[in-house]
Structures are given as structure tokens and as C-alpha cells.
Protein backbone atom coordinates (compact mmCIF):
# COMPACT_ATOMS: atom_id res chain seq x y z
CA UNK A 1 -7.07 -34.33 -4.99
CA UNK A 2 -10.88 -33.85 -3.70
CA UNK A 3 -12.95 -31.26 -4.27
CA UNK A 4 -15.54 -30.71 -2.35
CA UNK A 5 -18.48 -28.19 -3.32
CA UNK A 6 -18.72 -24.40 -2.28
CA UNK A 7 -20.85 -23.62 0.62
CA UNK A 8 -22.84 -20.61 -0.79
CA UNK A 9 -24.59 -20.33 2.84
CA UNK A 10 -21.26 -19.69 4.58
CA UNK A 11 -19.74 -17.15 1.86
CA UNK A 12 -20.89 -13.76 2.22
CA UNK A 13 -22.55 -11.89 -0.81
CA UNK A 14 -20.77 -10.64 -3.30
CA UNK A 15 -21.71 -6.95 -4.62
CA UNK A 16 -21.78 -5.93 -8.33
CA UNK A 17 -19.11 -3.78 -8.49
CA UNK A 18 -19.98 -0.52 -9.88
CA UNK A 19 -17.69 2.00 -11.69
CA UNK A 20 -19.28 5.27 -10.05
CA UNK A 21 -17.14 7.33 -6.85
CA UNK A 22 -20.58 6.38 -4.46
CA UNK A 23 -19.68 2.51 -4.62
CA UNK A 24 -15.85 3.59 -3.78
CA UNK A 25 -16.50 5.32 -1.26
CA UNK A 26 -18.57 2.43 0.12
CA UNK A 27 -16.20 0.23 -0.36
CA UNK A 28 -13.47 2.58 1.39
CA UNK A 29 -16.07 3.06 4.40
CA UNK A 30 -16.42 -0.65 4.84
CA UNK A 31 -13.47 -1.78 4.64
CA UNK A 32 -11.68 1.17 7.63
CA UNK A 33 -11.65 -1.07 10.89
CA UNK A 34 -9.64 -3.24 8.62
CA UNK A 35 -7.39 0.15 8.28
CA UNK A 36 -6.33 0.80 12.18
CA UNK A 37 -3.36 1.70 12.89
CA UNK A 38 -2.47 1.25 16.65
CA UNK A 39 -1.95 4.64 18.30
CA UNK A 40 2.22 4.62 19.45
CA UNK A 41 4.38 6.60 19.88
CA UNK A 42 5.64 9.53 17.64
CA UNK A 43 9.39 8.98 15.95
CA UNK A 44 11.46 12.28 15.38
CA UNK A 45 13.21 12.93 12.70
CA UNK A 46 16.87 12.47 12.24
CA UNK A 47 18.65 15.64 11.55
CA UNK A 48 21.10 15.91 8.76
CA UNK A 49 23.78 16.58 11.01
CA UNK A 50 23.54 12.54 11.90
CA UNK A 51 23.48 11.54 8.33
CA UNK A 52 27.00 10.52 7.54
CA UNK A 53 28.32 8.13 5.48
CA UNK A 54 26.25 7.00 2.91
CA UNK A 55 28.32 5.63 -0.12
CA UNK A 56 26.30 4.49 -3.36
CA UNK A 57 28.15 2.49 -5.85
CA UNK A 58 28.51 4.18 -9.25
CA UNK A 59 26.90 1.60 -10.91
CA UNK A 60 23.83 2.71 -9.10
CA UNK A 61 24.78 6.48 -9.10
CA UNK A 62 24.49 5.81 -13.51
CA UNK A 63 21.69 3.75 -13.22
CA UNK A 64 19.64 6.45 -11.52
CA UNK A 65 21.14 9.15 -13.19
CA UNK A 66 19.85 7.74 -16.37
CA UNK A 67 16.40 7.30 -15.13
CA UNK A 68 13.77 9.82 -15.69
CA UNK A 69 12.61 12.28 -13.51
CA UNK A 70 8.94 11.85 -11.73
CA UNK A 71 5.93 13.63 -14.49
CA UNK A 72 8.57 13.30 -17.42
């Protein structure tokens, strides 16, 4: 295997990160163009009348059943 040494002029700097909501924020606001979402277009919902058919095992009906609810 060969190693070869980092280019430090190539990498870009590095910030300190800091634990404070200014430096999040920051960070969120550079980092949106890597966020965009292509505008297309909108899907409707499916109305319940449509829904038909779903089976779940029982295995899986116990499994969740025995699982706590969400802020227990």
C-alpha cells in the first residue's frame, strides 16, 4: 500500500466547531444549495377508499403491539 502525504493547499479549512445555536445556524446556511430539492410535480393523496388489502402477519401484529407507544 502507498501513502502519499495530505495536500493541506488543496483541502479547504476546517472550522472549530462551536457548541453555540450562531455556529448552527451557519453551518445550516452554508450547507442549503446542497439542500435543493428540484421543483416537480405535486402527488395527491390516496383516499382510504383505495386502501384495500393490507394483511400483516401476526407475528408482526404482537411484535408491535408489544412495543411502546411514541413519549412513553
Amino acid at each position: 500500500m502507498t501513502v502519499f502525504p495530505q495536500d493541506r493547499a488543496a483541502a479547504p479549512a476546517v472550522e472549530q466547531a462551536t457548541d453555540t445555536w450562531e455556529a448552527l445556524r451557519g453551518a445550516c446556511t452554508r450547507m442549503v444549495p446542497h439542500w435543493a430539492v428540484p421543483a416537480g410535480p405535486a402527488v395527491a393523496p390516496v383516499p382510504p377508499s383505495r386502501i384495500h388489502g393490507v394483511t400483516v402477519p401476526a407475528a408482526s401484529a404482537r411484535l408491535l403491539d408489544g412495543m411502546s407507544e411514541y413519549g412513553d
